[in-house]
N, C-alpha and C. Protein backbone atom coordinates (compact mmCIF):
# COMPACT_ATOMS: atom_id res chain seq x y z
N UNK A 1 105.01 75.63 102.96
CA UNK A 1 106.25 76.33 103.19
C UNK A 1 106.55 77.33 102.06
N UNK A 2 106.72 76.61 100.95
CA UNK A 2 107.23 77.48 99.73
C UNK A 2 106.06 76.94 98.48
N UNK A 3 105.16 78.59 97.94
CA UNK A 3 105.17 77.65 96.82
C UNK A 3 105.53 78.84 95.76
N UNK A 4 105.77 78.07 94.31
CA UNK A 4 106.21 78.98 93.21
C UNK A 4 105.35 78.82 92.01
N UNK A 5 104.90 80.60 91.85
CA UNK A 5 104.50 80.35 90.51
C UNK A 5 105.26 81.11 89.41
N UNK A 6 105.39 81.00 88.32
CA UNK A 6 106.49 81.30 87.37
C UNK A 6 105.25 82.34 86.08
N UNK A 7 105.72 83.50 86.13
CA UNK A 7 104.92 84.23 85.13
C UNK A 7 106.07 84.50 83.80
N UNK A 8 105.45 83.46 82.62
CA UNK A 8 106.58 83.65 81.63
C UNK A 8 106.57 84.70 80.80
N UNK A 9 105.46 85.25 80.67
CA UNK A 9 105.26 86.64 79.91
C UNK A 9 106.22 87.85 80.30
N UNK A 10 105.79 88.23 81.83
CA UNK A 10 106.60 89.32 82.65
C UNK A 10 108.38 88.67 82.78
N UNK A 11 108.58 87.27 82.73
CA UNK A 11 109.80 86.72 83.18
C UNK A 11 109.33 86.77 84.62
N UNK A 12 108.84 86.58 85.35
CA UNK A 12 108.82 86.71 87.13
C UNK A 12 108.48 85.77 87.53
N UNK A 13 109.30 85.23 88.67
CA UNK A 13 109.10 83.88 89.36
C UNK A 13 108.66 84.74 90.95
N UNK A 14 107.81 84.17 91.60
CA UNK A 14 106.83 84.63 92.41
C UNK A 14 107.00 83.48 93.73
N UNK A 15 107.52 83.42 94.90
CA UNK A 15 107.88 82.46 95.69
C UNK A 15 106.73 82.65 97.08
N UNK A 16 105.91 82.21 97.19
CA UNK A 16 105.16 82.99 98.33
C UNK A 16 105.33 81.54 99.38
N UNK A 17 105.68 81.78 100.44
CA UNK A 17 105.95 81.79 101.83
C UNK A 17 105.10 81.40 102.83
N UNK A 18 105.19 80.18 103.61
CA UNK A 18 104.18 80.38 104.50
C UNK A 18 104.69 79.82 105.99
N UNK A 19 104.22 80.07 107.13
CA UNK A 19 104.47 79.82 108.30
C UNK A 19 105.67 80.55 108.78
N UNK A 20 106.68 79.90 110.05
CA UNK A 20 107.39 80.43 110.90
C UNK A 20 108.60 79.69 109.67
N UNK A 21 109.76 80.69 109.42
CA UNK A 21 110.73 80.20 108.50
C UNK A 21 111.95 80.31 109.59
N UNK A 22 112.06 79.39 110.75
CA UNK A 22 113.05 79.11 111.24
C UNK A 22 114.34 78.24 110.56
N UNK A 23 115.01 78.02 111.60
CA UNK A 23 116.48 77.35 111.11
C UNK A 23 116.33 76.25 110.21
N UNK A 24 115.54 75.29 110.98
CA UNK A 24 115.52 73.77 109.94
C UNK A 24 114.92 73.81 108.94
N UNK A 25 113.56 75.05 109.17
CA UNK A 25 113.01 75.35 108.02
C UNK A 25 113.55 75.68 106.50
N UNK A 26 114.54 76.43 107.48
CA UNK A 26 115.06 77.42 105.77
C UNK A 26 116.52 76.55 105.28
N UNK A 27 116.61 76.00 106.58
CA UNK A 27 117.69 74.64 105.36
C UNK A 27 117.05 74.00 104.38
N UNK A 28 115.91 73.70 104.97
CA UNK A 28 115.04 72.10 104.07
C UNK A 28 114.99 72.39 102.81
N UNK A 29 114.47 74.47 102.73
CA UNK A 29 113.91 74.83 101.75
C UNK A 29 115.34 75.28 101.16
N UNK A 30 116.16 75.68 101.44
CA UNK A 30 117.58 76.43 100.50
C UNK A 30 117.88 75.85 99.34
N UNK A 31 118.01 74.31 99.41
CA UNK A 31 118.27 73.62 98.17
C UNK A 31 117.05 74.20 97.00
N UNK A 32 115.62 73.76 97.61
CA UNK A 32 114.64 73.62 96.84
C UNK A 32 114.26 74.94 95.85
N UNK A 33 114.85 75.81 96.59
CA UNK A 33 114.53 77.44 96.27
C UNK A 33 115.91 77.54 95.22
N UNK A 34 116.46 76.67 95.60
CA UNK A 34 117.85 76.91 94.57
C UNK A 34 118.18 76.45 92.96
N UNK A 35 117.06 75.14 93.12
CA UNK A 35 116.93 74.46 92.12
C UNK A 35 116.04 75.09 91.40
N UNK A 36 114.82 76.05 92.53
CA UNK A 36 113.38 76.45 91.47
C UNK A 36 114.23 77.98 89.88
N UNK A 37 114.97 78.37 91.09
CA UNK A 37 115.29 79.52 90.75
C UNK A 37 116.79 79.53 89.38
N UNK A 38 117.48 78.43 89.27
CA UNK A 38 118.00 77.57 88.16
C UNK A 38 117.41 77.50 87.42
N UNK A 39 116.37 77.11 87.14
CA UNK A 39 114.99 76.34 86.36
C UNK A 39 114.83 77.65 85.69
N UNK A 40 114.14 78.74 86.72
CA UNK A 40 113.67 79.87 86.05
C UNK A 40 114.94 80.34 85.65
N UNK A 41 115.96 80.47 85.32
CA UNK A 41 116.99 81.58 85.24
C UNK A 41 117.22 81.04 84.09
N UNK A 42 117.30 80.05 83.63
CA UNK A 42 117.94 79.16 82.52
C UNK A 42 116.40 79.40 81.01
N UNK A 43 115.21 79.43 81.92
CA UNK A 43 114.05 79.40 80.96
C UNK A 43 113.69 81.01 80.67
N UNK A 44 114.86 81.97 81.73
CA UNK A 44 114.26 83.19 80.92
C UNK A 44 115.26 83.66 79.53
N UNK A 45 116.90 82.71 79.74
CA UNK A 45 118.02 82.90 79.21
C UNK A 45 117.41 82.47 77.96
N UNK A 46 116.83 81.11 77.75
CA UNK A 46 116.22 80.62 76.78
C UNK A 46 115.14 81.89 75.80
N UNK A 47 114.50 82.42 76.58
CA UNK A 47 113.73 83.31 75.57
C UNK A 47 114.62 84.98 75.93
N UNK A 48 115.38 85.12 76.35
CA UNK A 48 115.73 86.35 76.20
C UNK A 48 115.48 87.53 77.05
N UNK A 49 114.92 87.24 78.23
CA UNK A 49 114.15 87.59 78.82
C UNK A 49 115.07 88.41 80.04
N UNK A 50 114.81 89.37 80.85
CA UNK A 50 115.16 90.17 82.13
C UNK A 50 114.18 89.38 83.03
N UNK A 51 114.80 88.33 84.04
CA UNK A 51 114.47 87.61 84.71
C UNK A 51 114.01 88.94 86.38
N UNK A 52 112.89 88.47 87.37
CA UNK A 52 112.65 89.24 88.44
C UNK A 52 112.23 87.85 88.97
N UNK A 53 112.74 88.15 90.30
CA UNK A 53 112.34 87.18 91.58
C UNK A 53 111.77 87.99 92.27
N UNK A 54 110.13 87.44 93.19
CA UNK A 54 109.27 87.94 93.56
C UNK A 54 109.43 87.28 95.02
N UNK A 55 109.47 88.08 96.58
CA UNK A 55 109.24 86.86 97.50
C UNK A 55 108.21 87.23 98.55
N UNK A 56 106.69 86.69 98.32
CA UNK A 56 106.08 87.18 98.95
C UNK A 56 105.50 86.50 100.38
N UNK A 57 105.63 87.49 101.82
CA UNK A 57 106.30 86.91 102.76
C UNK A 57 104.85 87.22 103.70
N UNK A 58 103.36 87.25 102.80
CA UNK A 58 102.37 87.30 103.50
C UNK A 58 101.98 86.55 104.47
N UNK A 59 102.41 85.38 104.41
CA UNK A 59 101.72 84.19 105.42
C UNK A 59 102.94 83.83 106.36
N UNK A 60 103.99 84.80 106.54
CA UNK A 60 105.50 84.58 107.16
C UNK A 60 105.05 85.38 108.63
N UNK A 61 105.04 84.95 109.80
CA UNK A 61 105.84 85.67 110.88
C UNK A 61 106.36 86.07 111.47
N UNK A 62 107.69 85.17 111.17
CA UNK A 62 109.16 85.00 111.68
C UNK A 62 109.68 84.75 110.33
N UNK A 63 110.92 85.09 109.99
CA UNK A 63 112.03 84.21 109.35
C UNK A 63 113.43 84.49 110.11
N UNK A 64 114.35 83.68 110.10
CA UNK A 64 115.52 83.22 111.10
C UNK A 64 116.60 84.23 109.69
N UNK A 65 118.04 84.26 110.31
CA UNK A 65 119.14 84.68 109.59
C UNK A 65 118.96 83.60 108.63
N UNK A 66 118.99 82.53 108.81
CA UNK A 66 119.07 81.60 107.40
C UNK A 66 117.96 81.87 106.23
N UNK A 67 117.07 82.82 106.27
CA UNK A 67 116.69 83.21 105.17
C UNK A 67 116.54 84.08 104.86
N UNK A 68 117.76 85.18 105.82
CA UNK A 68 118.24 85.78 105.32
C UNK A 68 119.54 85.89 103.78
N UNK A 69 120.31 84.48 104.16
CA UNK A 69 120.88 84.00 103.42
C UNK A 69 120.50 83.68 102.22
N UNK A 70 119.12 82.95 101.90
CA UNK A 70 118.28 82.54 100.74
C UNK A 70 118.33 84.03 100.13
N UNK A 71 117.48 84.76 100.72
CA UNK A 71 117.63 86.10 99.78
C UNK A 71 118.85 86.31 99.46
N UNK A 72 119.94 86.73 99.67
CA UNK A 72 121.19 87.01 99.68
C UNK A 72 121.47 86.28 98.39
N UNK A 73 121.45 84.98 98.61
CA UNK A 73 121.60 83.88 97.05
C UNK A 73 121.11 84.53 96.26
N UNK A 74 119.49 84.87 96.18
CA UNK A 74 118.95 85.17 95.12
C UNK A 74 119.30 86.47 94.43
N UNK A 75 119.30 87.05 95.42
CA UNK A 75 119.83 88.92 94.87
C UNK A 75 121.44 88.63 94.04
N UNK A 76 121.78 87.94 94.66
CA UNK A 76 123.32 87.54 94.13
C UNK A 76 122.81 87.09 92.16
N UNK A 77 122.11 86.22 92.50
CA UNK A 77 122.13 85.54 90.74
C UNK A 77 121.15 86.69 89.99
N UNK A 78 120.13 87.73 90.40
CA UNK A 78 119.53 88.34 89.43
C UNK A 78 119.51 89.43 89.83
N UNK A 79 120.73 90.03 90.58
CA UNK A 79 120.44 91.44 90.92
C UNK A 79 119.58 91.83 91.95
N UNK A 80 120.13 92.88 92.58
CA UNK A 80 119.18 93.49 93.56
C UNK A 80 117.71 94.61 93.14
N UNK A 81 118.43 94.99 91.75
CA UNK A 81 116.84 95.64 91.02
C UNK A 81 116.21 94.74 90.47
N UNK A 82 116.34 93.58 90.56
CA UNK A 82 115.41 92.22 89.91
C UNK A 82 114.98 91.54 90.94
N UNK A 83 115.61 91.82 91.93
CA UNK A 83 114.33 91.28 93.33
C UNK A 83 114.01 91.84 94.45
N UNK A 84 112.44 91.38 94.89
CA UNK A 84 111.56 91.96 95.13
C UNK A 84 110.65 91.72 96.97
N UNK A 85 110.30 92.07 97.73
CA UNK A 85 109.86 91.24 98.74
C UNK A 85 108.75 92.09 99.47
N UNK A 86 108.09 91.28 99.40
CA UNK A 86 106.64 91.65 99.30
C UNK A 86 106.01 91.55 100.33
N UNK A 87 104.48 92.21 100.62
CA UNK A 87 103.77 92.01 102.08
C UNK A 87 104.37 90.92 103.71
N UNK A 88 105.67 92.03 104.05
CA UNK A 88 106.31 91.81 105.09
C UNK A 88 105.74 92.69 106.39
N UNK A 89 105.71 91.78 107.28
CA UNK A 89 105.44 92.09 108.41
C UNK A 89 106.42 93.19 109.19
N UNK A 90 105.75 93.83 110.00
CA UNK A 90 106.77 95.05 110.81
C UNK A 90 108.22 94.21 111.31
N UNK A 91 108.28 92.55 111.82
CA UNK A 91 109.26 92.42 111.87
C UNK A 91 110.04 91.90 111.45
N UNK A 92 109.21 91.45 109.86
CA UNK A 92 110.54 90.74 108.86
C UNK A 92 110.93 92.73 108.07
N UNK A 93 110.12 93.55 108.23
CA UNK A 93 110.79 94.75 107.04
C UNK A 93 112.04 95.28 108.45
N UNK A 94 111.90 95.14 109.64
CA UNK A 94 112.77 95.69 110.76
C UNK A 94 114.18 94.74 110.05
N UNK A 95 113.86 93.13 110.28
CA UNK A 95 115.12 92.49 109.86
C UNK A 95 115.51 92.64 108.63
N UNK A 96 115.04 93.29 107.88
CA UNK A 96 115.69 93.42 106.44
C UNK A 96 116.16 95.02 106.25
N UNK A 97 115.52 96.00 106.73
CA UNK A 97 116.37 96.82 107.20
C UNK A 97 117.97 96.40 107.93
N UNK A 98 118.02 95.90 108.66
CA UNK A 98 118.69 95.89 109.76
C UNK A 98 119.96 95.21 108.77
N UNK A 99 119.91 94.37 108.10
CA UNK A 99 121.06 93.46 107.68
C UNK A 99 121.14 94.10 106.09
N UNK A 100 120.66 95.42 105.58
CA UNK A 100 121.19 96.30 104.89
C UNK A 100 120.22 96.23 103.61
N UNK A 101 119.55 95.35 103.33
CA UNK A 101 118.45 95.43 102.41
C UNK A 101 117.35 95.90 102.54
N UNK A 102 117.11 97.04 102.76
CA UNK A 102 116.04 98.24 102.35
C UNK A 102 115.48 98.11 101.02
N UNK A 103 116.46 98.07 100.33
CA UNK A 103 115.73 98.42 99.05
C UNK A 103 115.13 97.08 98.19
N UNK A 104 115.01 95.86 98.47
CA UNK A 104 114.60 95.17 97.95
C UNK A 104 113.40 95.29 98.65
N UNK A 105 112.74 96.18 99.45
CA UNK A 105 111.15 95.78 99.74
C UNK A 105 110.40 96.88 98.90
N UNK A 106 109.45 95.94 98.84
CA UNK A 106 108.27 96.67 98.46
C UNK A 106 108.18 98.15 98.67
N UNK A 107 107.99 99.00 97.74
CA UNK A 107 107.75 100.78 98.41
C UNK A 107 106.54 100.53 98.91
């Protein structure tokens, strides 16, 4: 579903994605993504660091409004120029257009 790797040099936490991220899906994961992203926010505060969240949505086909929400969280705690979303499919970049975040994808 979710896994995370944390680059402490750059500060970038890197969330890559896998399968259909429907409803129950993206509940299960909301907490988990919430706690990872605490963890990192607190360990970049610790060294000083300009924290970036990475979400790469290669192995995604679908994701539901509820993760739309997850992003939303995240852009909320590190800024929308600190996060990032990566190798999206024609119809997750359509839904992220659509609900006003353009600019967090990938150029």
């Amino acid at each position: 579903m979710v896994e995370f790797t944390q680059d402490d040099e750059q500060a970038r936490l890197t969330c890559r994605f896998s399968g259909e991220l429907r409803t129950n899906e993206c509940m299960d994961l909301q907490e988990k993504i919430a706690l990872r992203v605490t963890t990192f926010l607190r360990d970049c505060r610790d060294a000083s660091s300009e924290p970036a969240i990475v979400f790469d949505l290669k192995e995604v086909p679908f994701a539901s409004s509820v993760f739309v929400r997850i992003v939303l969280s995240c852009i909320q705690r590190v800024g929308k120029d600190h996060f990032t979303v990566i190798n999206a499919n024609e119809f997750l970049l359509g839904l992220f257009r659509t609900v006003g975040l353009r600019d967090v994808l990938e150029p």
